[in-house]
C-alpha atoms as a PDB file:
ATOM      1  CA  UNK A   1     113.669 113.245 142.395  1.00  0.00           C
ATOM      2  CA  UNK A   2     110.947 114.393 140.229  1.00  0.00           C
ATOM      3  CA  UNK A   3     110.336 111.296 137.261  1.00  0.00           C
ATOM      4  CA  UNK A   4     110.000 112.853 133.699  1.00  0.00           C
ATOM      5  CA  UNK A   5     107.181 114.140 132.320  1.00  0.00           C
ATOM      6  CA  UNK A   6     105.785 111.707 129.555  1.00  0.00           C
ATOM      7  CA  UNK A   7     104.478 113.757 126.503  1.00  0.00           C
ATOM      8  CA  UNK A   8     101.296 112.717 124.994  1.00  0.00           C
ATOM      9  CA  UNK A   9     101.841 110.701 121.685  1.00  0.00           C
ATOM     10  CA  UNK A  10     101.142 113.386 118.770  1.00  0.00           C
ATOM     11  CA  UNK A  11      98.331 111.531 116.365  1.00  0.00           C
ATOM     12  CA  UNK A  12      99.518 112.178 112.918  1.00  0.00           C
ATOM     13  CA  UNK A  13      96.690 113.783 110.831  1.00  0.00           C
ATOM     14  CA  UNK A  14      95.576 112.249 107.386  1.00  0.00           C
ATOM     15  CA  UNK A  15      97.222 113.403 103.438  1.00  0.00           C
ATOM     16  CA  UNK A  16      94.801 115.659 101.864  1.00  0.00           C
ATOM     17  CA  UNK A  17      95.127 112.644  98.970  1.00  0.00           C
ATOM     18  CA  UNK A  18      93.652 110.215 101.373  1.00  0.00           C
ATOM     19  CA  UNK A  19      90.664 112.318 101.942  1.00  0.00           C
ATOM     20  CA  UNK A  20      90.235 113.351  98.013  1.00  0.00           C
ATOM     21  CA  UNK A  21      87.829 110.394  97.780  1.00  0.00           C
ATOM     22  CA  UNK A  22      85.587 111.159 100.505  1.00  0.00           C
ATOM     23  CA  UNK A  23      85.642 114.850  99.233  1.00  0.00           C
ATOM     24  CA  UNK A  24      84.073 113.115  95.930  1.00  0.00           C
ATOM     25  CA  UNK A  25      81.339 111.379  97.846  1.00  0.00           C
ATOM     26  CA  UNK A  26      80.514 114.019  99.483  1.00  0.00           C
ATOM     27  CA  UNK A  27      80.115 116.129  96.504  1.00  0.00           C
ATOM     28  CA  UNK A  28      77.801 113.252  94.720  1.00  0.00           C
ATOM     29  CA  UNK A  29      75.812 113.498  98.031  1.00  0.00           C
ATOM     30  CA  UNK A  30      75.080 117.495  97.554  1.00  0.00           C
ATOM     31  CA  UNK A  31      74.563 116.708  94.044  1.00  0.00           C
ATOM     32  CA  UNK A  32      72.228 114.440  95.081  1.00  0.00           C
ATOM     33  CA  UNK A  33      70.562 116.618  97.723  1.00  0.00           C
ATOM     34  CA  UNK A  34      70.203 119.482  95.108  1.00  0.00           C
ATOM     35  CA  UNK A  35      68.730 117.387  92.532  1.00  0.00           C
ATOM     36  CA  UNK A  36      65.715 117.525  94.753  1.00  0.00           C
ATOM     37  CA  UNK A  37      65.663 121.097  95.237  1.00  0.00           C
ATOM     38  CA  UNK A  38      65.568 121.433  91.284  1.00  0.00           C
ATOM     39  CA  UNK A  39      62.629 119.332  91.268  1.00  0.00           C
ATOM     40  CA  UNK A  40      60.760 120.954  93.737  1.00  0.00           C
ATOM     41  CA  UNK A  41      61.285 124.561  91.520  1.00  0.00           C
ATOM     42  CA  UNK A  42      60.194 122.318  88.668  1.00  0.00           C
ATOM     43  CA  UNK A  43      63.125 122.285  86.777  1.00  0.00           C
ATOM     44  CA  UNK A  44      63.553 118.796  85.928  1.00  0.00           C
ATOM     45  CA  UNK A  45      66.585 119.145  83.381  1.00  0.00           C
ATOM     46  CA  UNK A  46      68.851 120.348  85.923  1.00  0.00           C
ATOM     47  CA  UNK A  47      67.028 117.440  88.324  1.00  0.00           C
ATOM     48  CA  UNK A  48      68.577 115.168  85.683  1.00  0.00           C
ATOM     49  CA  UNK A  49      72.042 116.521  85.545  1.00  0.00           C
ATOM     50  CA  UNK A  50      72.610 116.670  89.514  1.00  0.00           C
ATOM     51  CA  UNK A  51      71.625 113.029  90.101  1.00  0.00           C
ATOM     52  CA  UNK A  52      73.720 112.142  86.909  1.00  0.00           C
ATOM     53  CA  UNK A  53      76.634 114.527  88.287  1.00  0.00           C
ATOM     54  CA  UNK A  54      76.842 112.149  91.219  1.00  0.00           C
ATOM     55  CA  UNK A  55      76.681 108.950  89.160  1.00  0.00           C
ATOM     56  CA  UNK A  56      79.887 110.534  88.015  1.00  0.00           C
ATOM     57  CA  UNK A  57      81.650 111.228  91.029  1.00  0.00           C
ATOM     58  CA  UNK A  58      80.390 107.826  92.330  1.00  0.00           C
ATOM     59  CA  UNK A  59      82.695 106.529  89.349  1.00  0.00           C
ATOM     60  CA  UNK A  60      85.299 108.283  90.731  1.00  0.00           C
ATOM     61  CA  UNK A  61      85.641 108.184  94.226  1.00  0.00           C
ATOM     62  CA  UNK A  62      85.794 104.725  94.243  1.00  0.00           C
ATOM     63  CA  UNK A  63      89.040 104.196  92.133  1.00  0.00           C
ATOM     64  CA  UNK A  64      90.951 107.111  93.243  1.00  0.00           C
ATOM     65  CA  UNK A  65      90.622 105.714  96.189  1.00  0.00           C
ATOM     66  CA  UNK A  66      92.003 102.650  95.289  1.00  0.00           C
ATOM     67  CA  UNK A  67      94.827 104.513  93.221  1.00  0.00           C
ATOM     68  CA  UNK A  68      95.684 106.656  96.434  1.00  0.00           C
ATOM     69  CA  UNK A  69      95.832 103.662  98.649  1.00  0.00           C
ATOM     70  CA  UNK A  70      92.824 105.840 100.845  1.00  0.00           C
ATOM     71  CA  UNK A  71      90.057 102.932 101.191  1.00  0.00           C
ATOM     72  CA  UNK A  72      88.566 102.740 104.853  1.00  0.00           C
ATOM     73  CA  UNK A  73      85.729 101.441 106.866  1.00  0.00           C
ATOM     74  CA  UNK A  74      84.667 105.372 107.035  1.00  0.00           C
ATOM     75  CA  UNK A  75      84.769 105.904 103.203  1.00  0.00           C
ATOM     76  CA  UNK A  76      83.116 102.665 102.401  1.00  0.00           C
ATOM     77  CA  UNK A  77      80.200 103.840 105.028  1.00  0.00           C
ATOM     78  CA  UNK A  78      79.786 107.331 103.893  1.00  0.00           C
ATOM     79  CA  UNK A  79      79.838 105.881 100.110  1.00  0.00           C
ATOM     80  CA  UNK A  80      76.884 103.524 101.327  1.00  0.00           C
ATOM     81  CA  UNK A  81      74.982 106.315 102.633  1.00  0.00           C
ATOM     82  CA  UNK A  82      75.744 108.864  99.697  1.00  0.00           C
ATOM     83  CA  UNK A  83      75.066 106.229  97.093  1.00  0.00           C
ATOM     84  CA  UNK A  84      70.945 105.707  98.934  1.00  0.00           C
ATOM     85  CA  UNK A  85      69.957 109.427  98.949  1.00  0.00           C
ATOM     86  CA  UNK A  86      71.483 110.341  95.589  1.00  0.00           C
ATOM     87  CA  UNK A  87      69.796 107.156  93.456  1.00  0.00           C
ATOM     88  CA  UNK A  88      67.963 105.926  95.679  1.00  0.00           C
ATOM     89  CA  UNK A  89      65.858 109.042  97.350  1.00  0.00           C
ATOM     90  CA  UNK A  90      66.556 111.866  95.071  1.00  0.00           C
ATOM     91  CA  UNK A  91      65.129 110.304  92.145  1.00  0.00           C
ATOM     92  CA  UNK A  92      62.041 108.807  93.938  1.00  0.00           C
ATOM     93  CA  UNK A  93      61.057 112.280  94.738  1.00  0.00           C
ATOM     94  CA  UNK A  94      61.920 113.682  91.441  1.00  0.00           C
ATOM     95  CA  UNK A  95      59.817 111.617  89.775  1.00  0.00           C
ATOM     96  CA  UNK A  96      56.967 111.780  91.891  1.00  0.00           C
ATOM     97  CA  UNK A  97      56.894 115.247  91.609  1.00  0.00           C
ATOM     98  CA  UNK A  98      57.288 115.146  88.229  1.00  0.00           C
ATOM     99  CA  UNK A  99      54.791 112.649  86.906  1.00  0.00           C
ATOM    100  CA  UNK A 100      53.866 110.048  89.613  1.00  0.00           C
ATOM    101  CA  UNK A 101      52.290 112.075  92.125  1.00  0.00           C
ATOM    102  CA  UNK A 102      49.123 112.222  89.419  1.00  0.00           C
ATOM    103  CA  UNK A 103      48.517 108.513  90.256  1.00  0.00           C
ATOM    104  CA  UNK A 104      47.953 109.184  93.890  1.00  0.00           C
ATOM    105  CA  UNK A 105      49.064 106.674  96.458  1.00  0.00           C
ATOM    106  CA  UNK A 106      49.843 104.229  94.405  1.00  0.00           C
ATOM    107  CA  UNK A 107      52.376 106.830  92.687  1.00  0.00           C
ATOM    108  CA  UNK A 108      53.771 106.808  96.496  1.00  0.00           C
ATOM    109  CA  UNK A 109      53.620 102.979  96.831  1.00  0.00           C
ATOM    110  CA  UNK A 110      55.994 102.854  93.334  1.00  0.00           C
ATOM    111  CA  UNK A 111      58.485 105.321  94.460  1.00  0.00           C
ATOM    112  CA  UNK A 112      58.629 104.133  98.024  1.00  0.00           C
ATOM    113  CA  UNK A 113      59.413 100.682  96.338  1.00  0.00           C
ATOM    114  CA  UNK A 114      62.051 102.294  94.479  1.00  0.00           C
ATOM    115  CA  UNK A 115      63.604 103.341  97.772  1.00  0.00           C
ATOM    116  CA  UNK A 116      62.969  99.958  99.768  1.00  0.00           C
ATOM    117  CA  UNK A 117      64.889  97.835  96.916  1.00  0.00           C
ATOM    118  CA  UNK A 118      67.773 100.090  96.448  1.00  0.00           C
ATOM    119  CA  UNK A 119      68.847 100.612 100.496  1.00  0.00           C
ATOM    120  CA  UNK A 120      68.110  96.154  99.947  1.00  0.00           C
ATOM    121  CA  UNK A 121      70.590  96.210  97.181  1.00  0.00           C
ATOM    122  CA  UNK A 122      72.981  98.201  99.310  1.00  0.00           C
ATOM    123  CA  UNK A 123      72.963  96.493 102.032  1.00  0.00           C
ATOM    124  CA  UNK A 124      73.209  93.417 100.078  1.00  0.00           C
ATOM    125  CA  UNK A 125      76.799  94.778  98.448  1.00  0.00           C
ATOM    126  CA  UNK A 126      77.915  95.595 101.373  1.00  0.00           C
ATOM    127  CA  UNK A 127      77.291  92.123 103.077  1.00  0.00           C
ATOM    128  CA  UNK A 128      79.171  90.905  99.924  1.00  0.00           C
ATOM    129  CA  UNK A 129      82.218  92.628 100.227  1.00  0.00           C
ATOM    130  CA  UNK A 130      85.030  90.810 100.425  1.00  0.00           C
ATOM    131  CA  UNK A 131      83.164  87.796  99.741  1.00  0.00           C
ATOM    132  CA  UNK A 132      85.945  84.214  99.718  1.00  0.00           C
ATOM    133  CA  UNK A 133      85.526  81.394  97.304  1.00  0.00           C
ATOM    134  CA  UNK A 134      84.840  83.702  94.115  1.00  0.00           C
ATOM    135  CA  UNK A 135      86.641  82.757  90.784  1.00  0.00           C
ATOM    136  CA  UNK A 136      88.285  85.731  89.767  1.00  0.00           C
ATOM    137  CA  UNK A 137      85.807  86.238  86.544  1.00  0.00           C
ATOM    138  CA  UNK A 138      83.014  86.725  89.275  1.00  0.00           C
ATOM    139  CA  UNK A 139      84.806  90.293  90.221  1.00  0.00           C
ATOM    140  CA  UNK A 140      83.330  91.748  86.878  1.00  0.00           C
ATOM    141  CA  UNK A 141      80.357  91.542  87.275  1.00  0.00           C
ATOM    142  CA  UNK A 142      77.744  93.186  89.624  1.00  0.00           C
ATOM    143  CA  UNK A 143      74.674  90.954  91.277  1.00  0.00           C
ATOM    144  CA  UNK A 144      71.450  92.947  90.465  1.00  0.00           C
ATOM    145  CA  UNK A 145      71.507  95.779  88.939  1.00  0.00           C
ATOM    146  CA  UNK A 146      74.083  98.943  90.456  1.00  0.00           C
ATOM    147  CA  UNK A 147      72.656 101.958  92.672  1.00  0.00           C
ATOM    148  CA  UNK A 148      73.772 104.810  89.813  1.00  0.00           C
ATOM    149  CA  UNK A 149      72.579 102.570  86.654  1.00  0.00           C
ATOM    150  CA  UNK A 150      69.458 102.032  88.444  1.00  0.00           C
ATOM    151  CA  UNK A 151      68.974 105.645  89.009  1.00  0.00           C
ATOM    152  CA  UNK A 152      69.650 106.587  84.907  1.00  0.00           C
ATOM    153  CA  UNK A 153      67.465 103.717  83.961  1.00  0.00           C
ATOM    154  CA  UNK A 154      64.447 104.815  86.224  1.00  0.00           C
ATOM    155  CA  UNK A 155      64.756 108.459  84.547  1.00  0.00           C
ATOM    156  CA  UNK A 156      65.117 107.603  81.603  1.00  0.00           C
ATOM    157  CA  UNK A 157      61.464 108.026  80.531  1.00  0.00           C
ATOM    158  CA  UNK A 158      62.180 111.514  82.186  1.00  0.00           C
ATOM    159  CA  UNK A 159      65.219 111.999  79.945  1.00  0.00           C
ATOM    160  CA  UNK A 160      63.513 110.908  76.693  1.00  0.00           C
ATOM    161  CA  UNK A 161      60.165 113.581  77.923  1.00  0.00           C
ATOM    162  CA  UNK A 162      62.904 116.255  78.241  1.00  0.00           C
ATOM    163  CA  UNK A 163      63.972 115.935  74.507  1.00  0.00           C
ATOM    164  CA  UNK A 164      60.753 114.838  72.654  1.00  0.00           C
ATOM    165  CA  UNK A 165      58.749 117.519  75.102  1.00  0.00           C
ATOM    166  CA  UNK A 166      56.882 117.368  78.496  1.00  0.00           C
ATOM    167  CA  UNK A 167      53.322 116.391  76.454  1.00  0.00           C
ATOM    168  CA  UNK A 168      55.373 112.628  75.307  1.00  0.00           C
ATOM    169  CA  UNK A 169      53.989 109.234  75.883  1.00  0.00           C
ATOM    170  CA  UNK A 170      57.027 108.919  77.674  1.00  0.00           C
ATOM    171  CA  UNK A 171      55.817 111.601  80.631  1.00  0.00           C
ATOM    172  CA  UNK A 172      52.537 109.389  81.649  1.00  0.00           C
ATOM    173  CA  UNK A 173      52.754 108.003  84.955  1.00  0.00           C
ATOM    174  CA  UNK A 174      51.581 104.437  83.578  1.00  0.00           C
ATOM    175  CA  UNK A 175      54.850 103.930  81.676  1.00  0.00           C
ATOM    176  CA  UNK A 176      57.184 105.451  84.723  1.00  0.00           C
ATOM    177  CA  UNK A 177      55.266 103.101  87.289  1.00  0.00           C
ATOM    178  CA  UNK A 178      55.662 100.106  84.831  1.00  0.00           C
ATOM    179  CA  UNK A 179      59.864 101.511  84.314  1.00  0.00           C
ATOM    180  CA  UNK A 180      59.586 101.781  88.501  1.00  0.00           C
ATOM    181  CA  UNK A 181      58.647  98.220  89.232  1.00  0.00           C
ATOM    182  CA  UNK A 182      61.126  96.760  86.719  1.00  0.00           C
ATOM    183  CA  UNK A 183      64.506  98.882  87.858  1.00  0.00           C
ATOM    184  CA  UNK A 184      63.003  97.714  91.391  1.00  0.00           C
ATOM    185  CA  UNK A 185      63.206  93.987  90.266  1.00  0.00           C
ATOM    186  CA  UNK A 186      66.345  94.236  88.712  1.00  0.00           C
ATOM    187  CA  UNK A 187      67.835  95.813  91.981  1.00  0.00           C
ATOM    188  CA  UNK A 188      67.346  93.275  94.135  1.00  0.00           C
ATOM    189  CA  UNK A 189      67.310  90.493  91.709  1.00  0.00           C
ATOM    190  CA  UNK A 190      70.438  88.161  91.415  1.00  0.00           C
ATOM    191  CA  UNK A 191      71.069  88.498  87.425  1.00  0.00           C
ATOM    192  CA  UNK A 192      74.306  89.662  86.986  1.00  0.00           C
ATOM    193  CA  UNK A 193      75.455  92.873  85.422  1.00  0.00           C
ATOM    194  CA  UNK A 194      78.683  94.222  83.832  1.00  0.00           C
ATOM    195  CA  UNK A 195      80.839  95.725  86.254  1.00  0.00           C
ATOM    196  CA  UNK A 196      83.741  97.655  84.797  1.00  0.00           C
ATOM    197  CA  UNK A 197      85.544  97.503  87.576  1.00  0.00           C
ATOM    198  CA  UNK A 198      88.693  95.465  86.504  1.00  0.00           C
ATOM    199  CA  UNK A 199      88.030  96.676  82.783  1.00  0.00           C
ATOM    200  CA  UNK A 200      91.786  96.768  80.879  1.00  0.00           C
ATOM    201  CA  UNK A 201      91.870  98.651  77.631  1.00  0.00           C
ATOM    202  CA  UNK A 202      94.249  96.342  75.364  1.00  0.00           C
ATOM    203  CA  UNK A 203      97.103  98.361  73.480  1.00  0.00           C
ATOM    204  CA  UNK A 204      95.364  98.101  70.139  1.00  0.00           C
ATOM    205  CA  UNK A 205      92.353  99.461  70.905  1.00  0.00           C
ATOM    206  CA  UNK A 206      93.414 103.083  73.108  1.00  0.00           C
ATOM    207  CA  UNK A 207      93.054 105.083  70.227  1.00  0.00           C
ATOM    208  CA  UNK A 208      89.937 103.962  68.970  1.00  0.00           C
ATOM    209  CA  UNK A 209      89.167 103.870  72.635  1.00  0.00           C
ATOM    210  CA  UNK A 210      90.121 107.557  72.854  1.00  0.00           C
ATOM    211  CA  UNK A 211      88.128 108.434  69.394  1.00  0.00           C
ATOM    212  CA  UNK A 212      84.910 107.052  70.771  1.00  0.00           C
ATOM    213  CA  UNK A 213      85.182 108.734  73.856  1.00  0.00           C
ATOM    214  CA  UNK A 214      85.625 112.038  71.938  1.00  0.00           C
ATOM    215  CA  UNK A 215      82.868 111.337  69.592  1.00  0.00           C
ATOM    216  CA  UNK A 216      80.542 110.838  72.779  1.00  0.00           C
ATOM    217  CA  UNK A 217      81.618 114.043  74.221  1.00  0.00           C
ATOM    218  CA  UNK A 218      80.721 115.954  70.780  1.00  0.00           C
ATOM    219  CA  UNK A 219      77.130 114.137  70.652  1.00  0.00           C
ATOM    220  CA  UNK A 220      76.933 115.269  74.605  1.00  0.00           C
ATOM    221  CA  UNK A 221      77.702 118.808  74.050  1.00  0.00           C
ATOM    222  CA  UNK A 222      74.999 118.805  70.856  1.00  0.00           C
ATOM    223  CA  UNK A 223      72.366 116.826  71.513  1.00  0.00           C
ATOM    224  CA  UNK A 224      72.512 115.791  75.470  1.00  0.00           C
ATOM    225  CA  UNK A 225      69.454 114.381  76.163  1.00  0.00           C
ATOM    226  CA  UNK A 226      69.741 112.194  72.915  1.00  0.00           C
ATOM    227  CA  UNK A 227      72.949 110.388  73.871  1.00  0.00           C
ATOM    228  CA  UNK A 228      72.196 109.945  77.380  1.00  0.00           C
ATOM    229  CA  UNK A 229      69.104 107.835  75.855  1.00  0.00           C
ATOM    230  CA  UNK A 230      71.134 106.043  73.617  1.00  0.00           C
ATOM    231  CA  UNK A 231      73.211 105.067  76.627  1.00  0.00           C
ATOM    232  CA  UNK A 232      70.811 103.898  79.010  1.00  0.00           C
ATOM    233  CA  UNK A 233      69.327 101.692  75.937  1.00  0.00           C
ATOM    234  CA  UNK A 234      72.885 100.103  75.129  1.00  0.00           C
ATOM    235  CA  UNK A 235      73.074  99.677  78.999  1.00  0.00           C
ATOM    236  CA  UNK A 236      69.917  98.182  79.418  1.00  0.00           C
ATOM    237  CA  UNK A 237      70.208  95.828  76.338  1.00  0.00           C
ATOM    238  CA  UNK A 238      74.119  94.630  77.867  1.00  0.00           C
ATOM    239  CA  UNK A 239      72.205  93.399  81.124  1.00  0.00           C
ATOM    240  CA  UNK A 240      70.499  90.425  78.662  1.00  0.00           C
ATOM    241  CA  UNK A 241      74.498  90.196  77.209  1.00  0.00           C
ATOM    242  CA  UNK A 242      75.998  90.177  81.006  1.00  0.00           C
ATOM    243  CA  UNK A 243      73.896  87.366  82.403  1.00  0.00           C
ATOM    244  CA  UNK A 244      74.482  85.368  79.394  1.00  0.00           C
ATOM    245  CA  UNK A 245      78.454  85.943  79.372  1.00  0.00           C
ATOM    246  CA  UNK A 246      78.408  85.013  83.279  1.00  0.00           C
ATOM    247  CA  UNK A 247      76.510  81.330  82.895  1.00  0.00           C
ATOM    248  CA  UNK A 248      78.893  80.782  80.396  1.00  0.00           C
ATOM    249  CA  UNK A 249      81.925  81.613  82.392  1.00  0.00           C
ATOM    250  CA  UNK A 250      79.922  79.205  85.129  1.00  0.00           C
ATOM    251  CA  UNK A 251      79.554  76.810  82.740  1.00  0.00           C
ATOM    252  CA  UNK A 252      83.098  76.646  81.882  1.00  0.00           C
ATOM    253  CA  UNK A 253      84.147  76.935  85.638  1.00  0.00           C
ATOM    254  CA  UNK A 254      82.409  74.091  86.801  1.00  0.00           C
ATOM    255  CA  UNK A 255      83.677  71.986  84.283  1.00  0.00           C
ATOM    256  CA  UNK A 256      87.216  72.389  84.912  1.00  0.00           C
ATOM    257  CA  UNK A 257      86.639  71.967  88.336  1.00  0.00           C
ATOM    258  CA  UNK A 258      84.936  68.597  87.672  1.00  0.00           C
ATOM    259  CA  UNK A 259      87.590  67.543  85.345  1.00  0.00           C
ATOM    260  CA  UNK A 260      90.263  68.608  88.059  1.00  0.00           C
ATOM    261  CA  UNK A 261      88.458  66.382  90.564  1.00  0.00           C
ATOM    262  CA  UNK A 262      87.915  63.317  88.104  1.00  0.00           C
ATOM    263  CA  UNK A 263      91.787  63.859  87.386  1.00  0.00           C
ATOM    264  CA  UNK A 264      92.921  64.327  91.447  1.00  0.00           C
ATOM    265  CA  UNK A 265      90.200  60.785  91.946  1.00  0.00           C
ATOM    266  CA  UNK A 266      91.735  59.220  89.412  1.00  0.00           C
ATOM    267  CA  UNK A 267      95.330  59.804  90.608  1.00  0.00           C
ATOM    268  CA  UNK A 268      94.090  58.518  94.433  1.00  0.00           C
ATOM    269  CA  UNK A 269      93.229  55.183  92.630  1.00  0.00           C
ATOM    270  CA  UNK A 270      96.145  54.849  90.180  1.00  0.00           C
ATOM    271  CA  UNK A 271      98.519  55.377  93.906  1.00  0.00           C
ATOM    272  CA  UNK A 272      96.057  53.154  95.941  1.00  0.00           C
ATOM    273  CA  UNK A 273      96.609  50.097  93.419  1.00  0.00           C
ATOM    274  CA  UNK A 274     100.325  50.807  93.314  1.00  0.00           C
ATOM    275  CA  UNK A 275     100.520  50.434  96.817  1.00  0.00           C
ATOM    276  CA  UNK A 276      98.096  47.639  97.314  1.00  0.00           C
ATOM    277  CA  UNK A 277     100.339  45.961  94.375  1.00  0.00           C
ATOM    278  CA  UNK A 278     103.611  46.632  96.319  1.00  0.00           C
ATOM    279  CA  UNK A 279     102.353  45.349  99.741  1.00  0.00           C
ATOM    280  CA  UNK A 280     100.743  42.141  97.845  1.00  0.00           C
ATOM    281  CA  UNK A 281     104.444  41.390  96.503  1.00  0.00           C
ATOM    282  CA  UNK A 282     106.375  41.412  99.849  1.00  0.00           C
ATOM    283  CA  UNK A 283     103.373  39.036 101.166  1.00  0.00           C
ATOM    284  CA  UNK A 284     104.175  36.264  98.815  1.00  0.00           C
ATOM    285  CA  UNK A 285     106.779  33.834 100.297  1.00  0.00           C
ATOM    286  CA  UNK A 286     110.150  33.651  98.596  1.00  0.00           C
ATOM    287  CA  UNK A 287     110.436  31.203  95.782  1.00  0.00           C
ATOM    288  CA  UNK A 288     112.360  27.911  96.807  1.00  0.00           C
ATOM    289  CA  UNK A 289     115.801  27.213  95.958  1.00  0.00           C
ATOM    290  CA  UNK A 290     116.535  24.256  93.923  1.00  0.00           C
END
């Protein structure tokens, strides 16, 4: 008697919603990749606007992820990867072909540091993930500075040259290798940084919310380069704000938690005396009877 064939187990294939966030990263990383091919034909505004087009599906992929319930080990890699060539390669070469390749090797030394300190501040988020023992506060902000932010900030002297024109203070390679060395720093550093992450809009404030965001698109559409500067400054000048908000949220943290243990020791003492008070009354002998 023959026994039954046993069919193979079919492996059920993945939602195209589960794979809209990798889709996303993968876009930032060609936007990233083609950044560099801009540069290399020398057009640096549309340089700008690739590595800033995957700062923006960076945003994204992220959170519809989390919306869709599609977070993996796979995404989280490929994000990783994506996130060092698109701010952390892309605009290394950019500007050294730009403005930094004038100052010879040391312009190679700056934007090799660049590199170094962002795949070191990946890394570093990555060990960090999932972190225990954080008060929930911590989850806002970032430690160091984030891969996209750092990517604006270091072109931003670019950004400001593209507006003001290519002959600006701003396009010297002194001030981009001084603006190189000080993103670099903040990478790796541990000040913290505004996150966004768990950012809730309270009811009273969606419609102004919703005005300034359509304000910002107008400025965007007529003067671009303009209010991209005006946000990197505001960004910059929060990081001061951020690691000034945080100590005080440690501050406050690490009091409660000493009064909680001051009130927990004092408790432990007030239930040791009661019971060193109880055990010293049923060791006196019983009064005698008259």
């Amino acid at each position: 008697m023959k026994s039954p064939e046993r069919r193979t187990p079919r492996i059920n294939g993945l939602s195209f919603n589960k794979l809209i966030p990798n889709i996303l990263t993968m876009l930032a990383l060609c936007a990233g990749l083609t950044s560099i091919r801009f540069g290399l034909h020398g057009k640096w505004d549309m340089a700008v606007v690739g590595i800033l087009l995957a700062g923006l599906l960076d945003g994204l992929d992220g959170r519809i992820a989390r919306l869709l319930h599609g977070t993996s080990k796979f995404g989280a890699e490929l994000d990783s990867l994506s996130d060092f060539i698109s701010f952390g390669v892309a605009p290394s070469i950019v500007l050294y072909l730009w403005t930094m390749q004038g100052a010879g090797g040391l312009g190679w030394a700056l934007v090799l540091l660049f590199s170094v300190c962002m795949a070191l501040r990946l890394a570093r988020f990555n060990t960090m993930l999932g972190e225990p023992d954080l008060p929930p506060w911590a989850y806002n902000f970032f430690t160091g500075v984030p891969a996209p932010a750092a990517a604006g900030l270091v072109l931003l002297p670019m950004i400001i040259s593209l507006r003001s024109g290519e002959d600006s203070f701003f396009a010297s390679a002194s001030v981009n290798a001084i603006v190189l060395v000080t993103v670099s720093f903040l990478m790796v550093s541990r000040i913290p940084t505004y996150s966004g992450k768990r950012f809730r809009v309270p009811h009273e404030y969606v419609v102004p919310m919703l005005l300034l965001i359509g304000v910002l698109t107008a400025f965007l559409v007529t003067d671009p380069w303009g209010t991209i500067t005006v946000v990197g400054i505001l960004y910059a000048g929060s990081i001061p704000l951020s690691a000034r908000a945080f100590r005080k949220l440690q501050k406050q943290t690490a009091e409660l938690r000493a009064a909680e243990a001051l009130a927990k020791e004092n408790a432990q003492r007030e239930m040791a005396a009661r019971q060193d008070a109880s055990q010293d009354a049923l060791r006196q002998p019983p009064e005698p009877q008259v």
